[in-house]
N, C-alpha and C. Protein backbone atom coordinates (compact mmCIF):
# COMPACT_ATOMS: atom_id res chain seq x y z
N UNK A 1 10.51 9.37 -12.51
CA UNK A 1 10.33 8.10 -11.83
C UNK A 1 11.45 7.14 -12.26
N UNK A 2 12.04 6.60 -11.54
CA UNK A 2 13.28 5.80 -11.49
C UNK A 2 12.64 4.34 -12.12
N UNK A 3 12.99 3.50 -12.94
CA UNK A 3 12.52 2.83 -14.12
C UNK A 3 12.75 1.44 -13.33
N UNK A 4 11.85 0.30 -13.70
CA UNK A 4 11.56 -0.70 -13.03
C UNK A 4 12.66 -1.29 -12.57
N UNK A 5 13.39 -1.59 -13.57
CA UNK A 5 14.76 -2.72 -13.53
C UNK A 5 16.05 -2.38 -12.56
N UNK A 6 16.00 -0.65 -12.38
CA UNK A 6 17.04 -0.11 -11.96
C UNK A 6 16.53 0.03 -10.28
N UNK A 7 14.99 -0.22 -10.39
CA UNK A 7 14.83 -0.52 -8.86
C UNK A 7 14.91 -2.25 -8.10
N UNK A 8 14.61 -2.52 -9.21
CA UNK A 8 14.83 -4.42 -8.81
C UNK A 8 16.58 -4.52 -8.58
N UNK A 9 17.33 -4.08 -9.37
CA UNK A 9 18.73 -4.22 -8.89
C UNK A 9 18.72 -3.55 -7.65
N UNK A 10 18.52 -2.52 -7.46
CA UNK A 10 18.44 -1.62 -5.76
C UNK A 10 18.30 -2.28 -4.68
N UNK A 11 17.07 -3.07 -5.06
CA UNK A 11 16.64 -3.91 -4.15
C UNK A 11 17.47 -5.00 -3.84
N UNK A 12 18.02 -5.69 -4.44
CA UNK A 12 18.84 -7.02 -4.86
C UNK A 12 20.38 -6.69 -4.13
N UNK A 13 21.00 -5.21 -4.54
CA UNK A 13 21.63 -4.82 -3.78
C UNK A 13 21.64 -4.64 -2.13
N UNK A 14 20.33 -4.36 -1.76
CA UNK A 14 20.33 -3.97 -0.57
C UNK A 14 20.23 -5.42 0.46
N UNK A 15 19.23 -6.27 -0.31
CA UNK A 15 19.27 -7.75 0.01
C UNK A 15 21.01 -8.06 0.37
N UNK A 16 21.86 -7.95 -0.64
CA UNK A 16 22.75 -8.80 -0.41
C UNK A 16 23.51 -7.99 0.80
N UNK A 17 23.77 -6.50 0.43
CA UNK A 17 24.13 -6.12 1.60
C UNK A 17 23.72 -6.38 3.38
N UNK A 18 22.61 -6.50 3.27
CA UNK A 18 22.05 -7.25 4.58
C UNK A 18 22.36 -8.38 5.12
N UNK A 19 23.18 -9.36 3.93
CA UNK A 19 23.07 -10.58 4.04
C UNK A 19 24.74 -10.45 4.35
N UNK A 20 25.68 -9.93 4.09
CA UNK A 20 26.67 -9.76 4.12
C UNK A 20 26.87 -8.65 5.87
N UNK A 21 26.65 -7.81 6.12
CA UNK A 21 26.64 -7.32 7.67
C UNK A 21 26.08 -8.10 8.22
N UNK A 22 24.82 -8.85 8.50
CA UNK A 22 24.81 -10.49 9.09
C UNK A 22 23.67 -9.55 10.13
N UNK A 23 22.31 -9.95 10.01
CA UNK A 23 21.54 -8.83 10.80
C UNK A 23 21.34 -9.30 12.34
N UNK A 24 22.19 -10.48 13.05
CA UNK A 24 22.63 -10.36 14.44
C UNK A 24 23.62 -8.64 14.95
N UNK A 25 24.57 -8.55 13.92
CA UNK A 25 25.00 -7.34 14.46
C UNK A 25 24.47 -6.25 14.47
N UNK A 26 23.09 -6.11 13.75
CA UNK A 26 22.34 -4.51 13.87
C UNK A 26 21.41 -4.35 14.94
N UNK A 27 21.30 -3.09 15.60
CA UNK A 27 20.60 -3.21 16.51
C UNK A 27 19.34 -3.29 16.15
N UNK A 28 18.50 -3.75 16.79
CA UNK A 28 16.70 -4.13 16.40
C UNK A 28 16.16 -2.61 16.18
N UNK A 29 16.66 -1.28 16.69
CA UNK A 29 15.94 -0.24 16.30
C UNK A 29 16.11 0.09 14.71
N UNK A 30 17.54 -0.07 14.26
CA UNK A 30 17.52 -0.23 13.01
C UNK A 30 17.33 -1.41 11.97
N UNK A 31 16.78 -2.32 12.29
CA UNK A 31 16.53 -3.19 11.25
C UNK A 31 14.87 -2.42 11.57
N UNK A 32 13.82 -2.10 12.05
CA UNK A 32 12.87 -1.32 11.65
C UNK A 32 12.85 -0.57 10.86
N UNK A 33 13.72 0.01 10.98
CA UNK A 33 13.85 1.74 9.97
C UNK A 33 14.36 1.10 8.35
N UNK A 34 15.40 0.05 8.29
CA UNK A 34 15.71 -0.84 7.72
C UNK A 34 14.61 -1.60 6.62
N UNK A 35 13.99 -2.26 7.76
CA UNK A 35 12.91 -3.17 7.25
C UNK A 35 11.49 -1.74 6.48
N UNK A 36 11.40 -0.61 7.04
CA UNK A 36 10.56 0.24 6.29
C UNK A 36 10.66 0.62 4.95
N UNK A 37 12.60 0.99 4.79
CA UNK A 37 12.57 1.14 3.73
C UNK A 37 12.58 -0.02 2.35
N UNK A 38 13.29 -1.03 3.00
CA UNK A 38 13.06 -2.56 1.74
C UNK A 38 11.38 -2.11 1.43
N UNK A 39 10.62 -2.20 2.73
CA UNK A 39 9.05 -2.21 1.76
C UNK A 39 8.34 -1.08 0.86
N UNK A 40 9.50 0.44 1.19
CA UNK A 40 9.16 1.18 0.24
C UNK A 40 9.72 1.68 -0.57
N UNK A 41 10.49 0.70 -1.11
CA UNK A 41 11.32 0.33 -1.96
C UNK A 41 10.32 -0.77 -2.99
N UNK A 42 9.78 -1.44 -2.47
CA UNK A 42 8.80 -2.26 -2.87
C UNK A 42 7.67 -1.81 -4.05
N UNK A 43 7.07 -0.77 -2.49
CA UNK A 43 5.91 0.16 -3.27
C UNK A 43 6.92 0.82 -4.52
N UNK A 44 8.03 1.54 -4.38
CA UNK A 44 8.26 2.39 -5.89
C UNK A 44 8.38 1.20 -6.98
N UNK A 45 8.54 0.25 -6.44
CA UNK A 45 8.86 -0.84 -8.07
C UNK A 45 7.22 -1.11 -8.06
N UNK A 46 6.65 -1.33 -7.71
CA UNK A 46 5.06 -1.58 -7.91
C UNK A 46 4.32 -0.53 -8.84
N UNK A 47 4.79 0.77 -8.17
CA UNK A 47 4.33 2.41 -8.74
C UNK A 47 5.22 2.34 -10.03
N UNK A 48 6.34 2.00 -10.42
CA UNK A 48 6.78 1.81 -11.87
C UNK A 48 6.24 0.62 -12.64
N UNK A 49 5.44 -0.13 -12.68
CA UNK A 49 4.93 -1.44 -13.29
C UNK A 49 3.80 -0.93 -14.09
N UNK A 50 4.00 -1.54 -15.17
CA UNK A 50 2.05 -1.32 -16.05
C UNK A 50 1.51 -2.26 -15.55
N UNK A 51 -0.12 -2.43 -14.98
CA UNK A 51 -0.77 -3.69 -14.53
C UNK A 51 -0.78 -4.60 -15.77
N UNK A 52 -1.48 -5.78 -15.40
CA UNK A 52 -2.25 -6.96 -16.07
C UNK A 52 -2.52 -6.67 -17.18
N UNK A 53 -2.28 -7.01 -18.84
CA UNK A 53 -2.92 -6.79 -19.84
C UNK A 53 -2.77 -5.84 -20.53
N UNK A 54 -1.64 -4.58 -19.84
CA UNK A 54 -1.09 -3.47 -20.07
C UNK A 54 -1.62 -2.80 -19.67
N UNK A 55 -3.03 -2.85 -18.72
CA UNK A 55 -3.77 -1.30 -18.48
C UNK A 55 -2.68 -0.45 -17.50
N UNK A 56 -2.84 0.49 -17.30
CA UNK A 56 -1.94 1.74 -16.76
C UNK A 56 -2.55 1.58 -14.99
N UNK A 57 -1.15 1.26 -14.50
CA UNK A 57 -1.44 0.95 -13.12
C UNK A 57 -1.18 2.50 -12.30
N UNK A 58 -1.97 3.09 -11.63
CA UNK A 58 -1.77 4.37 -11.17
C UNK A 58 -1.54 4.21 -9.21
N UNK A 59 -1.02 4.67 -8.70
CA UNK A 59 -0.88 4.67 -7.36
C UNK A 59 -1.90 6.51 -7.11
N UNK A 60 -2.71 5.65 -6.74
CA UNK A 60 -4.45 6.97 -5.80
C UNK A 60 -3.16 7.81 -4.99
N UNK A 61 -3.49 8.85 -4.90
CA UNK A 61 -3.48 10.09 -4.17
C UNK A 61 -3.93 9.57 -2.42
N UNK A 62 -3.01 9.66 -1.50
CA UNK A 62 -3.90 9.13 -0.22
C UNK A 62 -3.44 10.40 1.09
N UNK A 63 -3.88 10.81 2.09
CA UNK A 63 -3.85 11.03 3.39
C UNK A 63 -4.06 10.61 4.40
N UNK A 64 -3.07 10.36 5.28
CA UNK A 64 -2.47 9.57 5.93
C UNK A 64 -2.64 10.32 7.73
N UNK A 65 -3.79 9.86 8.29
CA UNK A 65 -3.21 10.67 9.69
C UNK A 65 -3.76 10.24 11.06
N UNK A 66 -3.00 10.11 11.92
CA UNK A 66 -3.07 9.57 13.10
C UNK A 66 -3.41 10.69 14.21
N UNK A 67 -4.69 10.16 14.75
CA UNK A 67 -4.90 10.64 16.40
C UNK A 67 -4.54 9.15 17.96
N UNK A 68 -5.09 9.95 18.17
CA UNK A 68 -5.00 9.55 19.64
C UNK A 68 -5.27 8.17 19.37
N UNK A 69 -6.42 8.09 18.78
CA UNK A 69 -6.68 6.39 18.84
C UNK A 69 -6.84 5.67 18.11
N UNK A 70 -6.94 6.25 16.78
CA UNK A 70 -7.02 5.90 15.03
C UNK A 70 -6.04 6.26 14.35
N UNK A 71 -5.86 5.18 13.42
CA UNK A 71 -5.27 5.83 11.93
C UNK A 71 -6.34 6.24 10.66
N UNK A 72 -6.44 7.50 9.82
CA UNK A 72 -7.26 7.43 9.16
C UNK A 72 -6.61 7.89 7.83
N UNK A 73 -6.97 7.01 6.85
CA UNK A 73 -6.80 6.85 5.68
C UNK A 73 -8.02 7.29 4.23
N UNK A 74 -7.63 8.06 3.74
CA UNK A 74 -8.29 8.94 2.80
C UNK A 74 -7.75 8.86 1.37
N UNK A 75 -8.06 8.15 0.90
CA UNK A 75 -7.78 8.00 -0.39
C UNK A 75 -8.39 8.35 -1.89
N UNK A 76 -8.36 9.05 -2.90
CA UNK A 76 -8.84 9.30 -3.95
C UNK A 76 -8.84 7.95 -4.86
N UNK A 77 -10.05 7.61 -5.47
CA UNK A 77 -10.14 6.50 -6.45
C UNK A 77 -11.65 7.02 -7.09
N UNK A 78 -11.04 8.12 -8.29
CA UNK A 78 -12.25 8.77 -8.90
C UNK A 78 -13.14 7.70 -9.73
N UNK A 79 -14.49 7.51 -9.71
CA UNK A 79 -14.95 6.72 -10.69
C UNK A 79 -15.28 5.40 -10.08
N UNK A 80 -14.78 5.16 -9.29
CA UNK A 80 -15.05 4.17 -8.57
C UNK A 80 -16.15 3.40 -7.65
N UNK A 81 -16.22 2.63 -7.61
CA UNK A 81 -17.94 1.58 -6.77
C UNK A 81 -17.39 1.30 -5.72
N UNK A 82 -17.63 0.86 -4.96
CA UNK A 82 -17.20 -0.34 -3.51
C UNK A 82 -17.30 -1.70 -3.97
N UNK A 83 -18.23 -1.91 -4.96
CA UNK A 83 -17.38 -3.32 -5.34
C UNK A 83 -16.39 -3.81 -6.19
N UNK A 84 -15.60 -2.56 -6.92
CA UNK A 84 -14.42 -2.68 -7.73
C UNK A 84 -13.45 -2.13 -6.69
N UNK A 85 -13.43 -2.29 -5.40
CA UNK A 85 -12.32 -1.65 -4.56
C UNK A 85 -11.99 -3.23 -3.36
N UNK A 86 -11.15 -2.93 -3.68
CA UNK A 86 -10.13 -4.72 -2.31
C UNK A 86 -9.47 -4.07 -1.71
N UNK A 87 -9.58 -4.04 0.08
CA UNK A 87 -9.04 -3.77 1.10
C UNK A 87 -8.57 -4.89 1.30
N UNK A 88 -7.21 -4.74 2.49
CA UNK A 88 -6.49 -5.96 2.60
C UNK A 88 -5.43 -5.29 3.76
N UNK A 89 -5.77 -5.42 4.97
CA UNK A 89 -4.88 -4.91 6.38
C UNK A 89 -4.38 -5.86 7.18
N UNK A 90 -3.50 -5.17 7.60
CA UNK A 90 -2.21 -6.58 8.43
C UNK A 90 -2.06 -5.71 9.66
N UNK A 91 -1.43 -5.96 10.85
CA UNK A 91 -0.43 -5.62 11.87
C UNK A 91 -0.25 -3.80 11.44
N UNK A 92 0.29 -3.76 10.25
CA UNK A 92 1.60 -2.58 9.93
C UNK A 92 1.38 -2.26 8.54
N UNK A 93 0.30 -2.37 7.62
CA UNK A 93 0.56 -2.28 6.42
C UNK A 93 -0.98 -2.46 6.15
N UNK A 94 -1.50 -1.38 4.84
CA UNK A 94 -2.70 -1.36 4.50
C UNK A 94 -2.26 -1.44 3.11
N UNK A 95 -3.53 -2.29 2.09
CA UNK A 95 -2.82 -2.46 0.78
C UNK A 95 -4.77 -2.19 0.11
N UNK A 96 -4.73 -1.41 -0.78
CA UNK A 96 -6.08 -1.00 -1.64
C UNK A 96 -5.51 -1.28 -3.22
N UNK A 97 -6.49 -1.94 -3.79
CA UNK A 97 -6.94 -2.02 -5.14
C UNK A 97 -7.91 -1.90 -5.62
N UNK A 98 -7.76 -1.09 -6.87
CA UNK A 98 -9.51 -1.02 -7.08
C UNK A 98 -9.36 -0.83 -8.77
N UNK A 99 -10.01 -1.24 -9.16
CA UNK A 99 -10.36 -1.77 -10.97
C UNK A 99 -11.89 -1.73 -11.37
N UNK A 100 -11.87 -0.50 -11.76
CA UNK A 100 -13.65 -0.48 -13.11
C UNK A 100 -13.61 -1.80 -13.73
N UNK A 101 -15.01 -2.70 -13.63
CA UNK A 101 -15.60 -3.55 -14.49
C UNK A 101 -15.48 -3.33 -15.85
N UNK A 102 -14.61 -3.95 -16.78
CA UNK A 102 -14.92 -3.28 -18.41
C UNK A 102 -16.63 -3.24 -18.61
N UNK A 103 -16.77 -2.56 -19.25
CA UNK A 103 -18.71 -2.23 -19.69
C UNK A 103 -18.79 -3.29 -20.54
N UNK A 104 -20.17 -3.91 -20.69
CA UNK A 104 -19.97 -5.15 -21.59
C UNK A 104 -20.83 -4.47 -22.24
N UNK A 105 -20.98 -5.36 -23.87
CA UNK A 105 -22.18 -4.74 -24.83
C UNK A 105 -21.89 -3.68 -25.90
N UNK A 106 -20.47 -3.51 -25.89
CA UNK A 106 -20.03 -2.23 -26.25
C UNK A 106 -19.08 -3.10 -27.51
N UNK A 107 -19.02 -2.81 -28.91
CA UNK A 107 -18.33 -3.44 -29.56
C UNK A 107 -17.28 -2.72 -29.91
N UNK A 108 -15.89 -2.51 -30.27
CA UNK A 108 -14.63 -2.11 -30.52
C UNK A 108 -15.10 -1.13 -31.31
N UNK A 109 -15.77 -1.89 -32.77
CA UNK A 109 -15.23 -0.93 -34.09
C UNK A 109 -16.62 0.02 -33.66
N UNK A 110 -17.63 0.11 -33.24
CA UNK A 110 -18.51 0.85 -32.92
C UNK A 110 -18.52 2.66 -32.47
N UNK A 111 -17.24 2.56 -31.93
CA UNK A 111 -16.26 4.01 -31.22
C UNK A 111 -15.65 4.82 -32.29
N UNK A 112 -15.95 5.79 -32.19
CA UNK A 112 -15.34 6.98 -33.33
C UNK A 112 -14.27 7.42 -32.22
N UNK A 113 -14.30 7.45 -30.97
CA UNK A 113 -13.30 8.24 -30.02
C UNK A 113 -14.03 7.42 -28.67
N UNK A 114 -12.93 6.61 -28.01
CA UNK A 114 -13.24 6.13 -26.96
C UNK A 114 -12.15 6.91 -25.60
N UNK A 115 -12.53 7.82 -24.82
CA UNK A 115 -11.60 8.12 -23.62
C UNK A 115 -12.56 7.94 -22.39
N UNK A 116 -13.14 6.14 -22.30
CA UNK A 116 -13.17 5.51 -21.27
C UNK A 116 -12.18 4.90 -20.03
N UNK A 117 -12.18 5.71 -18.96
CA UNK A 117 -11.03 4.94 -17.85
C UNK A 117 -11.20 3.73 -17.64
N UNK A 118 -10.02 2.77 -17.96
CA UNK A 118 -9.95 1.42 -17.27
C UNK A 118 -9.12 1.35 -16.32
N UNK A 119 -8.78 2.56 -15.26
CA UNK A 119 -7.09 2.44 -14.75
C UNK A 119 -7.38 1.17 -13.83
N UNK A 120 -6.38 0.79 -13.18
CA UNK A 120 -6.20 -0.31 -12.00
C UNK A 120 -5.35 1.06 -11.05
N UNK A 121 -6.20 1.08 -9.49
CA UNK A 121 -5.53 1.94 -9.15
C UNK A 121 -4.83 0.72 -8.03
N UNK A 122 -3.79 1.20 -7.06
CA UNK A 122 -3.16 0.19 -6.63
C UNK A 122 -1.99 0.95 -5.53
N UNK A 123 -2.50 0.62 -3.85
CA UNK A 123 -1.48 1.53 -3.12
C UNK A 123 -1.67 0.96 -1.96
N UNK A 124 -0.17 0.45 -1.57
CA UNK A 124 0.59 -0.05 -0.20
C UNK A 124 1.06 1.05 0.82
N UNK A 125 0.41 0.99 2.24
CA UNK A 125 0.96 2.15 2.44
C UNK A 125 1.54 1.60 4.34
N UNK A 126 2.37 1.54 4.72
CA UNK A 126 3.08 1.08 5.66
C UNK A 126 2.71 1.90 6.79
N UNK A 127 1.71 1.20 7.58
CA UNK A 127 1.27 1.88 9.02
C UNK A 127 2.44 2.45 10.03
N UNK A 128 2.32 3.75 10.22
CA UNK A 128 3.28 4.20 11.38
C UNK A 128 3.14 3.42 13.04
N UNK A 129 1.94 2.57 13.07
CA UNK A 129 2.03 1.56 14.42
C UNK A 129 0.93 1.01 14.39
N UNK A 130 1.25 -0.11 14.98
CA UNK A 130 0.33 -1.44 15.00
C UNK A 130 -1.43 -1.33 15.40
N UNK A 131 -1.85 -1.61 14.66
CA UNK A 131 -3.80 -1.53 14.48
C UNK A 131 -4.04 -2.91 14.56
N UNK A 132 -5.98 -2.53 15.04
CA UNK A 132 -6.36 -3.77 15.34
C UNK A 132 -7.21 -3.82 13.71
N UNK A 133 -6.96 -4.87 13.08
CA UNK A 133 -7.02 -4.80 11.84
C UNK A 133 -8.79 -5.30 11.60
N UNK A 134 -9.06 -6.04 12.88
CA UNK A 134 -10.02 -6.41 12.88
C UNK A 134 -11.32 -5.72 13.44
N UNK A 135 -11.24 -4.81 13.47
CA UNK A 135 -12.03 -3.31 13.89
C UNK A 135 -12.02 -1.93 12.75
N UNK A 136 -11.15 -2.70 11.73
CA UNK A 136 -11.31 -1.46 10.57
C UNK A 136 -12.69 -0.90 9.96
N UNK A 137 -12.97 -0.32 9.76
CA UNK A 137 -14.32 0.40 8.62
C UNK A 137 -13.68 0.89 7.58
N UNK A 138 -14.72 0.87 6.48
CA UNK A 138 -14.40 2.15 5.34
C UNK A 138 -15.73 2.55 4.92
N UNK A 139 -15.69 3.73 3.88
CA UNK A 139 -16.54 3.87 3.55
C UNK A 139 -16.08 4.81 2.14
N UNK A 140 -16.81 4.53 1.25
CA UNK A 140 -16.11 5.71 -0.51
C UNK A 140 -17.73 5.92 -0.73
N UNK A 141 -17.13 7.30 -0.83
CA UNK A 141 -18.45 8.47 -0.92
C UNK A 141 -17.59 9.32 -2.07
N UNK A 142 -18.29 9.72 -3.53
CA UNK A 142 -17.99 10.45 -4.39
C UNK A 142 -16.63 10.12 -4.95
N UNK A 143 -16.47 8.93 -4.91
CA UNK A 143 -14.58 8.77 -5.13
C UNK A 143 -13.57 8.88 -4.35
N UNK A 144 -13.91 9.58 -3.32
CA UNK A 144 -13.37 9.19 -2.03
C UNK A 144 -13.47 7.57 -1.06
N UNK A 145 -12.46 7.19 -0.61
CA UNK A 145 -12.07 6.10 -0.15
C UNK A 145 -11.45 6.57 1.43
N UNK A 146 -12.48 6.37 2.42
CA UNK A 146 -12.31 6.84 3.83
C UNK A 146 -11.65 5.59 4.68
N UNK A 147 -10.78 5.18 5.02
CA UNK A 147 -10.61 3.82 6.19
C UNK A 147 -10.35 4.35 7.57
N UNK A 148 -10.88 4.02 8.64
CA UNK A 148 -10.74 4.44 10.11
C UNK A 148 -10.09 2.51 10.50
N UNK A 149 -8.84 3.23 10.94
CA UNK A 149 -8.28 2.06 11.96
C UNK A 149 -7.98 2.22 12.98
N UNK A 150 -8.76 1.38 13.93
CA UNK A 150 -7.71 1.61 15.54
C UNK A 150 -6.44 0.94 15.26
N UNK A 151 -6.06 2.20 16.49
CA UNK A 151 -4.83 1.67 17.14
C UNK A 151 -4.66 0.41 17.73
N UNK A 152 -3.79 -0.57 17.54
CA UNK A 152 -3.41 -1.38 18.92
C UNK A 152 -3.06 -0.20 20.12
N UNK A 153 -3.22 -1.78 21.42
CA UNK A 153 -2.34 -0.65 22.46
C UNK A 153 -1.19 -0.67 22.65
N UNK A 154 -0.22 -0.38 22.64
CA UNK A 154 1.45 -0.88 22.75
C UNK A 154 1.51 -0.90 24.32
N UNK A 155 2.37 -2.06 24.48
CA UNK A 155 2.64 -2.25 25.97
C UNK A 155 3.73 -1.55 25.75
N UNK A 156 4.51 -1.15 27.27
CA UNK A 156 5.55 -0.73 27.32
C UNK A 156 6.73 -1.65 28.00
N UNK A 157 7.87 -1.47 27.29
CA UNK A 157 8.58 -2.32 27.49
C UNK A 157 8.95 -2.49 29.14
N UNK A 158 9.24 -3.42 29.62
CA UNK A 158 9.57 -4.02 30.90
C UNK A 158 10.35 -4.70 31.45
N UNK A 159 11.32 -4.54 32.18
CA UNK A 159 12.51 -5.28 32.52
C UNK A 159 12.40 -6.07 33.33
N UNK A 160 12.82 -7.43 33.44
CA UNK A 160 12.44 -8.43 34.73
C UNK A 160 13.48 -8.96 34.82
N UNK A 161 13.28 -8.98 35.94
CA UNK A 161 14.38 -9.41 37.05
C UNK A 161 15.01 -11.06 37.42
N UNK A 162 16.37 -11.86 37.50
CA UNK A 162 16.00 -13.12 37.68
C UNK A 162 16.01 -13.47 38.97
N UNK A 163 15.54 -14.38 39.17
CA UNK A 163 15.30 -14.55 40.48
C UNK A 163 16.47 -15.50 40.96
């Protein structure tokens, strides 16, 4: 895994380069392809970070797959409740977090051997086309993390004429 700092310069690089070709001259199909990778570029500096407090930030295991009229999203987050899990969907981009409650009641020096999970799991994952974000479901059964999203409908582009 390519180490935090050496992806923040990457990034910083690619910024300035953008800023320097002047993004009037690129065509709009590639500032998409463009604009995909800055954000997963994003996710790998996120996936190199320790969370909050030092706990060990892990990016879940996910499957990713589109029919006809859904996107469906399958994600692993072993150990996990539905109320230690935050969904959060846009246009083009689905973002999951999910963090075990520390156990309360439990005192430090009390543990002869503690290998209790606290991970923070944590994963951005950039929709292949536009959903109605407001029609999503999920559901986590056994540590599994299921999301069904519709599709938007995409119009097709249209040329008009001046009069």
């Amino acid at each position: 895994m390519i180490a935090s700092e050496e992806l923040k310069k990457l990034q910083k690089r690619m910024d300035r380069l953008m800023e320097e070709l002047g993004l009037a001259r690129i065509e709009s199909k590639y500032l998409e392809e463009m604009e995909r990778m800055r954000r997963r570029l994003g996710e790998l500096m996120e996936e190199a970070e320790v969370g909050r407090d030092g706990e060990e930030m892990i990016e879940p295991l996910a499957d990713v797959q589109e029919t006809d009229g859904e996107i469906i999203v399958i994600m692993d987050l072993p150990g996990m409740d539905k109320e230690d899990v935050d969904i959060a969907l846009s246009s083009d981009e689905l973002s999951v977090v999910a963090q075990r409650k520390t156990e309360t009641g439990m005192e430090e020096g009390s543990f002869h051997q503690r290998e209790g999970s606290y991970r923070r799991f944590e994963r951005t994952i950039s929709l292949p086309t536009g959903v109605k974000a407001d029609e999503a479901h999920a559901k986590l059964e056994s540590g599994v993390l299921k999301i069904n999203i519709p599709k938007a409908v995409v119009t097709t582009r249209k040329r008009i004429t001046i009069d």
